[in-house]
N, C-alpha and C. Protein backbone atom coordinates (compact mmCIF):
# COMPACT_ATOMS: atom_id res chain seq x y z
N UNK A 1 -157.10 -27.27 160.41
CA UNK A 1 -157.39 -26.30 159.37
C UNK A 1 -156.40 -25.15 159.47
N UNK A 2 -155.61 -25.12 158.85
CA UNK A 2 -154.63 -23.88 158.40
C UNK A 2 -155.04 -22.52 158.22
N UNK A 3 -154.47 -21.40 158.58
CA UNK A 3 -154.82 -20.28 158.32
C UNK A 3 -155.75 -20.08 159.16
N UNK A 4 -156.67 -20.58 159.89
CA UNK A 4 -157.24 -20.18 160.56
C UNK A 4 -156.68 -19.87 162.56
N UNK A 5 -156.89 -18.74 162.92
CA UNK A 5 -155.85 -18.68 164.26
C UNK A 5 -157.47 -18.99 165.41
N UNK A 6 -157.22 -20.54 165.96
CA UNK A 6 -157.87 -21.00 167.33
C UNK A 6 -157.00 -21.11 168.14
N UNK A 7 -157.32 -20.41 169.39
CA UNK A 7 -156.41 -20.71 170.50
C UNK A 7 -156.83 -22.61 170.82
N UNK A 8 -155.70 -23.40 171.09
CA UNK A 8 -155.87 -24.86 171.73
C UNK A 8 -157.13 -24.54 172.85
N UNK A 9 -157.09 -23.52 173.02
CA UNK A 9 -158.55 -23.99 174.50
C UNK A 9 -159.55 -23.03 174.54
N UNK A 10 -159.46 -23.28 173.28
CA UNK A 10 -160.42 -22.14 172.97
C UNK A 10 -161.98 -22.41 173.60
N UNK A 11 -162.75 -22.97 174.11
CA UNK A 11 -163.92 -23.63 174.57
C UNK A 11 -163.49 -23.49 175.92
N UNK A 12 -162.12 -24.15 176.73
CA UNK A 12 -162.32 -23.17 178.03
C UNK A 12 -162.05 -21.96 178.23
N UNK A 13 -161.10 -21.19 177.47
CA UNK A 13 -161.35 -19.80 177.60
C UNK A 13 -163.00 -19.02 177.53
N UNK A 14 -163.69 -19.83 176.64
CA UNK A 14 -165.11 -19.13 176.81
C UNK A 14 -165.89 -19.60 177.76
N UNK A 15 -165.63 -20.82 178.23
CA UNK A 15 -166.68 -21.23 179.68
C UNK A 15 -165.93 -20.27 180.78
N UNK A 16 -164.51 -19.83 180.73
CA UNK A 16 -164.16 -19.32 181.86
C UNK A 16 -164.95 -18.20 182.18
N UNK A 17 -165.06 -17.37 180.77
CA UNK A 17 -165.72 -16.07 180.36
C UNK A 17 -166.91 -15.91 181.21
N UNK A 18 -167.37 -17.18 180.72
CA UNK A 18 -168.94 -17.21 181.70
C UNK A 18 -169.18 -17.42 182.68
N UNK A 19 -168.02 -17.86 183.61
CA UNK A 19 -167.79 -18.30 184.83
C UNK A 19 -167.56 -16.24 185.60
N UNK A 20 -167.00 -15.76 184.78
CA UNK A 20 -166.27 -14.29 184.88
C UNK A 20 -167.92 -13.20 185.02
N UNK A 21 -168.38 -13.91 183.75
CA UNK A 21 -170.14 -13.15 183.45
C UNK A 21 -170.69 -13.11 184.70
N UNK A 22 -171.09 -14.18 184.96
CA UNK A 22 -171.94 -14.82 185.88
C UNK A 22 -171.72 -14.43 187.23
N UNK A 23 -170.02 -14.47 187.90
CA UNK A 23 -170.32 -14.64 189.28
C UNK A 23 -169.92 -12.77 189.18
N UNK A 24 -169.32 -12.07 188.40
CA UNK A 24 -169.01 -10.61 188.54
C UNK A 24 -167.39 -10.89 188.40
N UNK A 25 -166.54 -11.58 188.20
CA UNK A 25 -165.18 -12.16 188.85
C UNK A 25 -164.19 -11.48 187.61
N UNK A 26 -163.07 -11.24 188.42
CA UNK A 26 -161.90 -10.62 187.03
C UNK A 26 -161.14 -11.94 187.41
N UNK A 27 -160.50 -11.95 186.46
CA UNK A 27 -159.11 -12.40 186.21
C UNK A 27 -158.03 -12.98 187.72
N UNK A 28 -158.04 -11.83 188.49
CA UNK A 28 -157.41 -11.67 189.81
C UNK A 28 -158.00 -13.20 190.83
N UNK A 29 -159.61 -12.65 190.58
CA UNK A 29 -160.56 -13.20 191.66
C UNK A 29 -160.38 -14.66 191.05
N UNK A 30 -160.59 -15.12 190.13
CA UNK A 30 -160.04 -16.58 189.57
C UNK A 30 -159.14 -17.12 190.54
N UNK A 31 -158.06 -16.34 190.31
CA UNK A 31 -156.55 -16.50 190.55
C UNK A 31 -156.71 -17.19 191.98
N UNK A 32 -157.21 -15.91 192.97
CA UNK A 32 -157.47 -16.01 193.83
C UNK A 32 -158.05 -17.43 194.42
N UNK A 33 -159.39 -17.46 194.28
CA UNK A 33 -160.38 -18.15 194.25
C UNK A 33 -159.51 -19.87 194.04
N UNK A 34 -158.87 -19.86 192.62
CA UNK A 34 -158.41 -21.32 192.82
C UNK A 34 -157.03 -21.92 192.93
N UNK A 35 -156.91 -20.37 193.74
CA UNK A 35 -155.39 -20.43 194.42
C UNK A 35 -154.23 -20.63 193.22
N UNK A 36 -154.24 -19.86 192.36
CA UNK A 36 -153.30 -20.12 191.51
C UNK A 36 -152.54 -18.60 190.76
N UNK A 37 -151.93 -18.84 189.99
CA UNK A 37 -150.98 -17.29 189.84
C UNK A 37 -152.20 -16.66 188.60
N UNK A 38 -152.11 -15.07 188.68
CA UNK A 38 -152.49 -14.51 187.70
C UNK A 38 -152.09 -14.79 186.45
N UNK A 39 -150.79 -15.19 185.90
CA UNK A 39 -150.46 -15.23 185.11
C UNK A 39 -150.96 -16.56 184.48
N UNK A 40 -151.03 -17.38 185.38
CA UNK A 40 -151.65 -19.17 184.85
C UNK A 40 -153.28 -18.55 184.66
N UNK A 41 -154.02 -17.75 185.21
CA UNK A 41 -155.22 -17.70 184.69
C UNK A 41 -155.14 -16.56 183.54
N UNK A 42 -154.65 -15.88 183.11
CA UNK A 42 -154.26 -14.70 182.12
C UNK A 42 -154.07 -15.70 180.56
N UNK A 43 -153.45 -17.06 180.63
CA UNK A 43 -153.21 -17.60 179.84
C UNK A 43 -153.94 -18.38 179.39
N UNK A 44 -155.05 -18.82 180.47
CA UNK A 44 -156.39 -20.10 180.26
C UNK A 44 -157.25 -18.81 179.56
N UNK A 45 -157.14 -17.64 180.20
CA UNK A 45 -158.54 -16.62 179.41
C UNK A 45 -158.22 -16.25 178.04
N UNK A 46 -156.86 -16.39 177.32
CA UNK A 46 -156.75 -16.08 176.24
C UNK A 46 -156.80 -17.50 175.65
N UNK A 47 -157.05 -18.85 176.24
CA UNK A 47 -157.03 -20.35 175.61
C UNK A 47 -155.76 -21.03 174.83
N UNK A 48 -154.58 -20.08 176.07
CA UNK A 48 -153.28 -20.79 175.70
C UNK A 48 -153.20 -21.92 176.32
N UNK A 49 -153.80 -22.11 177.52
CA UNK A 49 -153.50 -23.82 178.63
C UNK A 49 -155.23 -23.69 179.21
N UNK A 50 -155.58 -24.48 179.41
CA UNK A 50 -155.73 -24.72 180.66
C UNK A 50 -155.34 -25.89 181.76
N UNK A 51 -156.44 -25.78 182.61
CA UNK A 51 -155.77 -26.77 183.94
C UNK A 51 -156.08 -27.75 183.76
N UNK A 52 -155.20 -28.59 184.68
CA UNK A 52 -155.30 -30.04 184.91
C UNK A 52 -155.02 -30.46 186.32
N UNK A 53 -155.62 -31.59 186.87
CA UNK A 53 -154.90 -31.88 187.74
C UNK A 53 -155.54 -30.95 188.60
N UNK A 54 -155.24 -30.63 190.41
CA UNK A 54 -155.43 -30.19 191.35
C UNK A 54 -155.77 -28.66 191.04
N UNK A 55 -155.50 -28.02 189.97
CA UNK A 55 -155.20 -27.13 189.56
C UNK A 55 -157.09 -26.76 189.16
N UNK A 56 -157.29 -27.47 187.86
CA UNK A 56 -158.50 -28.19 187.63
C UNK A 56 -159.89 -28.33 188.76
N UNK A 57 -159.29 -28.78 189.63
CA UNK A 57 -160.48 -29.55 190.88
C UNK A 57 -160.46 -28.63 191.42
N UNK A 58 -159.54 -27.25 192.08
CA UNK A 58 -159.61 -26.22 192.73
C UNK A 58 -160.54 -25.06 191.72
N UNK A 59 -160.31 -24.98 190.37
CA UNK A 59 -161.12 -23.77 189.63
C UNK A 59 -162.70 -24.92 190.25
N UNK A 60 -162.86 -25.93 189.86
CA UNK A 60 -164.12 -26.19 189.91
C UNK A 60 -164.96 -26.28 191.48
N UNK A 61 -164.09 -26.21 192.17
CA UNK A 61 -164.65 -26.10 193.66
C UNK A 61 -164.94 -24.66 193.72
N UNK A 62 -164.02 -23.95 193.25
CA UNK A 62 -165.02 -22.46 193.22
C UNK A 62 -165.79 -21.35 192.93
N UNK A 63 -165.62 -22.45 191.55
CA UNK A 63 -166.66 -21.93 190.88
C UNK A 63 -168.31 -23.14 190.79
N UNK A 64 -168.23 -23.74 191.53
CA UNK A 64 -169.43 -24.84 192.07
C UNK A 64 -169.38 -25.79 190.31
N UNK A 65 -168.96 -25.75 189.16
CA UNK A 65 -169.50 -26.19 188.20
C UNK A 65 -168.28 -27.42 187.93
N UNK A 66 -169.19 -28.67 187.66
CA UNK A 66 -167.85 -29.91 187.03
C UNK A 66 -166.83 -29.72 186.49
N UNK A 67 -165.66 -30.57 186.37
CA UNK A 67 -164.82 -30.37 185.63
C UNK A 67 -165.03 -30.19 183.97
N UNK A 68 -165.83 -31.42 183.92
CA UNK A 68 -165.27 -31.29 182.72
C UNK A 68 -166.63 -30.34 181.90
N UNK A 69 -167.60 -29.45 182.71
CA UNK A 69 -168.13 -28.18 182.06
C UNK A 69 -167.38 -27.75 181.49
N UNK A 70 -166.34 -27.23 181.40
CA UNK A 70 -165.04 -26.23 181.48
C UNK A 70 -164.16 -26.32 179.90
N UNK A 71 -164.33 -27.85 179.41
CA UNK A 71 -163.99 -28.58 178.26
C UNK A 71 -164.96 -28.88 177.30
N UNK A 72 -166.52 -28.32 177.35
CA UNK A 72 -167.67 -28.43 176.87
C UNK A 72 -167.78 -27.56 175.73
N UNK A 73 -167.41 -28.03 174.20
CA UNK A 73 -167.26 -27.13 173.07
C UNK A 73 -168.32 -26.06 173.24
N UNK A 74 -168.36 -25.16 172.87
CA UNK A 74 -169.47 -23.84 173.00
C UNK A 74 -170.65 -24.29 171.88
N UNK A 75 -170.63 -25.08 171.13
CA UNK A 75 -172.09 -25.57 170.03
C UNK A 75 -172.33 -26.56 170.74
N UNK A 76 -171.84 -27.22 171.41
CA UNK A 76 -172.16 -28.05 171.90
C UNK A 76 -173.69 -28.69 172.93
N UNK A 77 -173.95 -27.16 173.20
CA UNK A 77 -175.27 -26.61 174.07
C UNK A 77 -176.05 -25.32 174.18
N UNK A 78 -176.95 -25.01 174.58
CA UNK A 78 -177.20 -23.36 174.24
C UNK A 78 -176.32 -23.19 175.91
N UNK A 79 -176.36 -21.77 175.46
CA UNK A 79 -175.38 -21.29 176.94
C UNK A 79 -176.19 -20.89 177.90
N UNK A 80 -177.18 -21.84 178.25
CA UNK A 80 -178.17 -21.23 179.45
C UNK A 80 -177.18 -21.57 180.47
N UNK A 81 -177.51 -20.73 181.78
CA UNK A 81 -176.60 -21.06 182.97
C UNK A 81 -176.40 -22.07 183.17
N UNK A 82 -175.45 -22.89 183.54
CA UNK A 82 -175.84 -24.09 184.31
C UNK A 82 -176.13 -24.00 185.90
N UNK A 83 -176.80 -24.66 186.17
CA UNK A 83 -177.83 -24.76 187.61
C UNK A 83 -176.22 -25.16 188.75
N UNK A 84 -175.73 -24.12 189.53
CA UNK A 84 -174.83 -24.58 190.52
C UNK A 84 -175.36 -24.41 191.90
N UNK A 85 -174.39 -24.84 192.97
CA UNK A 85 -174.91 -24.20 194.44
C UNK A 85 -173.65 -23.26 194.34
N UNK A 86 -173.91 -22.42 195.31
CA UNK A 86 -172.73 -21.39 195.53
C UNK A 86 -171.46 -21.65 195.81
N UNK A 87 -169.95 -21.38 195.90
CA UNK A 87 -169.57 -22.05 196.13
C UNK A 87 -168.75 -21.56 197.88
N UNK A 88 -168.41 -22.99 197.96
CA UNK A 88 -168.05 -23.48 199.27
C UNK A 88 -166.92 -22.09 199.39
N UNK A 89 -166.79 -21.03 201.09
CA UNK A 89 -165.53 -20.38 201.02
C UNK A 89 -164.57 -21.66 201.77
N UNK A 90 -163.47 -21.67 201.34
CA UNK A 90 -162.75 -22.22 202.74
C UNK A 90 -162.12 -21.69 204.06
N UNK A 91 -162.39 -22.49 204.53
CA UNK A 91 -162.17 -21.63 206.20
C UNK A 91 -160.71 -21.48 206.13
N UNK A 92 -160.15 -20.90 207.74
CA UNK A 92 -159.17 -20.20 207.86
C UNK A 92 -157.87 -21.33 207.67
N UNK A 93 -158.23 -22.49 208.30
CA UNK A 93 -157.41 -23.75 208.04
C UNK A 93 -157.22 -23.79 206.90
N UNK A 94 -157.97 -24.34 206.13
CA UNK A 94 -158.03 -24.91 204.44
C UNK A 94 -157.46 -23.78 204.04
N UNK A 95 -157.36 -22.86 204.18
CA UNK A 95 -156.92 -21.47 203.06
C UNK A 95 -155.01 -21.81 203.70
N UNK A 96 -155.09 -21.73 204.91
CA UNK A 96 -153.04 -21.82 205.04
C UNK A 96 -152.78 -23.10 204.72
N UNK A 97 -153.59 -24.04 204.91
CA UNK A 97 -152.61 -25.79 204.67
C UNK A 97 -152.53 -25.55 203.00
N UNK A 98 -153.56 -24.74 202.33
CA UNK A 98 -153.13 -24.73 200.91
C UNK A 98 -152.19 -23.82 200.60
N UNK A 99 -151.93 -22.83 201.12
CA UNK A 99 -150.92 -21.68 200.81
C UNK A 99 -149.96 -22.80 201.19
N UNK A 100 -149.40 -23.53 202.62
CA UNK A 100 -148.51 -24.02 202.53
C UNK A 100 -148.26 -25.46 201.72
N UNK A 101 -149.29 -25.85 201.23
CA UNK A 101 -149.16 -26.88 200.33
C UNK A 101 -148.60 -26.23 198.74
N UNK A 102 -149.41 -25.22 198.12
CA UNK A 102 -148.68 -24.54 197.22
C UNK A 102 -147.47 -24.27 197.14
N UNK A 103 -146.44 -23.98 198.22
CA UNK A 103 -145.51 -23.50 198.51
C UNK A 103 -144.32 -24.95 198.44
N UNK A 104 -144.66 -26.22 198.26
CA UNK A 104 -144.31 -27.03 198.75
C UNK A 104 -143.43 -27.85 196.96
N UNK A 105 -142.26 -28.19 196.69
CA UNK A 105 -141.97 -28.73 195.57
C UNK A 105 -143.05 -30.19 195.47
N UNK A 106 -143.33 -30.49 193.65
CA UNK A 106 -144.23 -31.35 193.65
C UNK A 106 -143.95 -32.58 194.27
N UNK A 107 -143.04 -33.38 194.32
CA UNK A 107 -142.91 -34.29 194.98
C UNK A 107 -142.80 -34.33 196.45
N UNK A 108 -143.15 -33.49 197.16
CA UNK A 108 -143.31 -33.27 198.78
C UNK A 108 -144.55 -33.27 198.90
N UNK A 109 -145.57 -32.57 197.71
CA UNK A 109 -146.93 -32.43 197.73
C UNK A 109 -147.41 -34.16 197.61
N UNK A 110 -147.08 -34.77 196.74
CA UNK A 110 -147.39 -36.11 196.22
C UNK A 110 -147.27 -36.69 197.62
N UNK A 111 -145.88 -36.95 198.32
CA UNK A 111 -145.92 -37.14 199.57
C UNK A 111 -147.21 -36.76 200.63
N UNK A 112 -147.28 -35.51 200.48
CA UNK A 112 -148.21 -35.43 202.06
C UNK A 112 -149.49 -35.76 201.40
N UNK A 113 -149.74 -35.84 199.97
CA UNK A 113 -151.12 -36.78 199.74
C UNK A 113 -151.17 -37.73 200.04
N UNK A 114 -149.90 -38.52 199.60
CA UNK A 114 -149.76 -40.53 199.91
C UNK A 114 -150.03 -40.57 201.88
N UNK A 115 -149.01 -39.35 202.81
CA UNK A 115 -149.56 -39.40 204.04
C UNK A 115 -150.69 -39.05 204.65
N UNK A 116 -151.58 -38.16 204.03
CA UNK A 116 -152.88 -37.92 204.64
C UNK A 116 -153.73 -39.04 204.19
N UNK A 117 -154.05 -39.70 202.95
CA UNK A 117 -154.91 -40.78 202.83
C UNK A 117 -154.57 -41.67 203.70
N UNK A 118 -153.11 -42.16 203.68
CA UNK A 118 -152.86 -43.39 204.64
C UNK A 118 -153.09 -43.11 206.35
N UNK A 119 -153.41 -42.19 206.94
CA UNK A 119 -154.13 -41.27 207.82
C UNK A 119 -155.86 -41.63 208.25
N UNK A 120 -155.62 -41.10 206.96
CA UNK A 120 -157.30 -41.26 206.71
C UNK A 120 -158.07 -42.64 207.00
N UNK A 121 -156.92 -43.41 206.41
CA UNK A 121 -157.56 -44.92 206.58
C UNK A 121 -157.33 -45.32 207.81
N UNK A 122 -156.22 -45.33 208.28
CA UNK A 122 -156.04 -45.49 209.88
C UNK A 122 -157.10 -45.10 210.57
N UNK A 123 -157.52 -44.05 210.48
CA UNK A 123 -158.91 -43.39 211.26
C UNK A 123 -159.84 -44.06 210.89
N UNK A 124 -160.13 -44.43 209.69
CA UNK A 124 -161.07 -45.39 209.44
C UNK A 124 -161.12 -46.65 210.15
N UNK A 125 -160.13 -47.47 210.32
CA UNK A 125 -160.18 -48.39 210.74
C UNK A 125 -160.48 -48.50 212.22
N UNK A 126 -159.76 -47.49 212.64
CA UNK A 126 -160.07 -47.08 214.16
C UNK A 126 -161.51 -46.61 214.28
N UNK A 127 -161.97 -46.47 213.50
CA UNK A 127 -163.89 -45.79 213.42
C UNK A 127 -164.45 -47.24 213.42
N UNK A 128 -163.74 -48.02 212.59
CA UNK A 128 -164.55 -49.75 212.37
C UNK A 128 -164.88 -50.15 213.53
N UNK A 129 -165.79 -51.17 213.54
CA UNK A 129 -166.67 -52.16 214.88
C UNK A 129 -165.66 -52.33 215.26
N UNK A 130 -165.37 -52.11 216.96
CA UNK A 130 -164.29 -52.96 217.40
C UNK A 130 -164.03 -54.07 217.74
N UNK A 131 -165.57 -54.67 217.76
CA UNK A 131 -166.11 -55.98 217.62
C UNK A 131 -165.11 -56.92 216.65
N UNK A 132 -165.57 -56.44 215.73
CA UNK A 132 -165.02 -57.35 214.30
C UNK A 132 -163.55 -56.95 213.97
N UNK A 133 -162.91 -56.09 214.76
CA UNK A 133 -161.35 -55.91 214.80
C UNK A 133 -160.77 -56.78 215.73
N UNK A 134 -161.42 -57.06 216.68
CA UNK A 134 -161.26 -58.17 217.86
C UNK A 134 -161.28 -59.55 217.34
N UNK A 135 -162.76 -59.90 216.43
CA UNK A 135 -162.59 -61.30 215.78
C UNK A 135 -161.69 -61.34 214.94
N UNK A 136 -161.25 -59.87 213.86
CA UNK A 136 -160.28 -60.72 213.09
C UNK A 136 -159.16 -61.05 213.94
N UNK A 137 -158.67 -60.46 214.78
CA UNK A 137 -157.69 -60.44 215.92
C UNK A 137 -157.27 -62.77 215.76
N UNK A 138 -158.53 -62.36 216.71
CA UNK A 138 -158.41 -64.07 216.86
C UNK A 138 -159.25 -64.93 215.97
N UNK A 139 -159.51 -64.71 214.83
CA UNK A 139 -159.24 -65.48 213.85
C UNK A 139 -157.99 -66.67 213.82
């Protein structure tokens, strides 16, 4: 519809709003909170972008509410709160491996994801029966 001026995100700029209502939070504390620049949240509150991606999963970890709340047209529901738990702080670890993960070009990041899962599974396997690591052994 022409002539009419909607920002593209316009529906998350207003869930952000309420995310802002609700917990007391500016602009900054967002930022903060899902580790990202003022200026990238300055632009989701006026419903020029929002997030995607890691970007996305971090606003929603701290603000306790789903992703895709966030993309939920505003007629879509009455605006009673939605029911969250508080959200998680991260400890002193999780707060620098992300500063230094932020800090990191995207394809180094992609990297130490592909190496921590493949990590992860190793440990897993090493957690498995050692029983049944033995039979497949001699299989």
């Amino acid at each position: 519809m022409e002539g009419m001026k909607t920002a593209p995100h316009e529906a998350f700029a207003h869930r952000l709003q309420l995310v802002r209502d609700e917990f007391g939070w500016n602009l900054s504390d967002i930022a903060r909170r899902a580790m990202v620049t003022p200026q990238a949240v300055q632009q989701w509150a006026k419903g020029e972008s929002a997030p995607r991606g890691e970007r996305l999963k971090r606003l929603a970890a701290a603000t306790g509410k789903p992703e895709h709340w966030f993309f939920i047209p505003l007629d879509a529901e009455d605006d009673a709160p939605v029911p969250h738990e508080a959200p998680r702080q991260l400890d002193e670890k999780e707060t620098a491996l992300l500063a230094l993960f932020n800090q990191m070009p995207e394809a180094e990041k992609l990297r130490l994801i592909v190496h921590a899962k493949a990590t992860l599974k190793e440990l897993d396997l090493l957690k498995g029966d050692v029983l049944s690591i033995i039979q497949d052994i001699h299989k």
